[in-house]
Protein backbone atom coordinates (compact mmCIF):
# COMPACT_ATOMS: atom_id res chain seq x y z
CA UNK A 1 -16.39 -46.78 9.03
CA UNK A 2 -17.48 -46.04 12.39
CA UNK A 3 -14.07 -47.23 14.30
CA UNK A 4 -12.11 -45.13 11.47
CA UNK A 5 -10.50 -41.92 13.98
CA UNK A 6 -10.99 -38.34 12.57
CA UNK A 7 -8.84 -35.46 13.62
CA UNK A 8 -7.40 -31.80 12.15
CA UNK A 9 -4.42 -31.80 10.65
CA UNK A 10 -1.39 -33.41 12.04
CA UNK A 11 2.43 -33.37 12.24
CA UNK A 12 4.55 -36.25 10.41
CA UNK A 13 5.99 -37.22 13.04
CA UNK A 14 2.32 -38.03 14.84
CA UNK A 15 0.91 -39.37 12.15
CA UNK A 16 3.79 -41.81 11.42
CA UNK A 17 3.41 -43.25 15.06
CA UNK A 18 -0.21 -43.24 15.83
CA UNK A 19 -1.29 -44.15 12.21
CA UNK A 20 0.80 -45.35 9.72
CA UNK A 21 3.23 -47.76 11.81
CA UNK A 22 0.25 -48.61 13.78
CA UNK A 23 -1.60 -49.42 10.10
CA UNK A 24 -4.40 -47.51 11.67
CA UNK A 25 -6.88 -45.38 9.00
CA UNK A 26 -7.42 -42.31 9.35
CA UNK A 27 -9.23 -39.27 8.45
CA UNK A 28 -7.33 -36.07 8.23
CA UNK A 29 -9.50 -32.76 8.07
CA UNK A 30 -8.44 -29.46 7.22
CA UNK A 31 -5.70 -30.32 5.36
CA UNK A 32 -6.24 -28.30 2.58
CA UNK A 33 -8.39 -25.73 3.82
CA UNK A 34 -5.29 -23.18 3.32
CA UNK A 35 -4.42 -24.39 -0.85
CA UNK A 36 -6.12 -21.42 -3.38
CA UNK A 37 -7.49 -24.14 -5.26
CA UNK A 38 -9.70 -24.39 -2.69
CA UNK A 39 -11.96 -21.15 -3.42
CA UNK A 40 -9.86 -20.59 -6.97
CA UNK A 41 -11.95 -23.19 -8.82
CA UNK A 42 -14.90 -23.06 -6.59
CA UNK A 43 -15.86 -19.55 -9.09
CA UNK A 44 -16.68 -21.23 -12.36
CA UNK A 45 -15.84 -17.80 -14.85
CA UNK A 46 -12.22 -18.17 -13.38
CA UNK A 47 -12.38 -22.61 -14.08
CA UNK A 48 -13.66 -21.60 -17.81
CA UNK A 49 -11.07 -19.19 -18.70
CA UNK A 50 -8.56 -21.48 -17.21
CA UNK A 51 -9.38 -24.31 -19.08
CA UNK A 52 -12.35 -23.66 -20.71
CA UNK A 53 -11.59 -25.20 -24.32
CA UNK A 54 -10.10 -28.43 -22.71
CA UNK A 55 -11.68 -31.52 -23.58
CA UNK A 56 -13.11 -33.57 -20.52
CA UNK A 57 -14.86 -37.25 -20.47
CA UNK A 58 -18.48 -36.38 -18.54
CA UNK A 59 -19.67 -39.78 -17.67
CA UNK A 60 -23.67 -39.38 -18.61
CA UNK A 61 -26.28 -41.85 -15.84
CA UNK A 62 -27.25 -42.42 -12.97
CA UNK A 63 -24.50 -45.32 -12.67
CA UNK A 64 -21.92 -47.04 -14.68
CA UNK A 65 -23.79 -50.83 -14.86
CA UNK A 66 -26.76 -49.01 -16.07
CA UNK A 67 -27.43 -49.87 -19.47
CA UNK A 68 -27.80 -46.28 -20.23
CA UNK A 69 -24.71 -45.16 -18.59
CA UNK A 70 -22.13 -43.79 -21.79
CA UNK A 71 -18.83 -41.56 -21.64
CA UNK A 72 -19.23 -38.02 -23.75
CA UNK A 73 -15.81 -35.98 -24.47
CA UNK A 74 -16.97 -32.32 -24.06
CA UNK A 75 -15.21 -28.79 -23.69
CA UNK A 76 -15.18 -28.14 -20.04
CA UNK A 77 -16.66 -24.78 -20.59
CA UNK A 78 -19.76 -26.71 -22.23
CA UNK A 79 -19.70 -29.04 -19.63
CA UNK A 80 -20.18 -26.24 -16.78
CA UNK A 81 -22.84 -24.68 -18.78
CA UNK A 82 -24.84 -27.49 -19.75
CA UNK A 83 -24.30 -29.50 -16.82
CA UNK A 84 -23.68 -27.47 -13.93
């Protein structure tokens, strides 16, 4: 993780030569700063009258090899008010 190269948002072009034909990872930051998604579904009213009445799978434990761990469909709307 340590040797993996973080930087803001690139072009194509640099990101084609530096990274992908040199098959080197990489972490790109601030690439969606910019999308409305990003503070759109950050205000839970606006995610519940968006898709409120959808059903979602909520995975219930800590982890999925506990013996514990089950799947539970749920409205989202009951999901962000129970859960979150």
């Amino acid at each position: 993780r340590a040797d993996v190269e973080r930087c803001q948002v690139v072009s194509l072009m640099t990101f084609k030569k530096k990274f992908l034909e040199a098959g080197k990872a990489v972490v790109i930051t601030g690439a969606v700063d910019d999308w409305p998604a990003m503070s759109l579904w950050r205000d839970l009213t606006y995610l519940k009258g968006l898709a409120g009445l959808r059903t979602v799978p909520v995975e219930v434990g800590q982890h999925y090899l506990e013996e514990s761990w089950t799947q539970k469909l749920m409205p989202l709307a009951d999901f962000i008010d129970s859960i979150l």
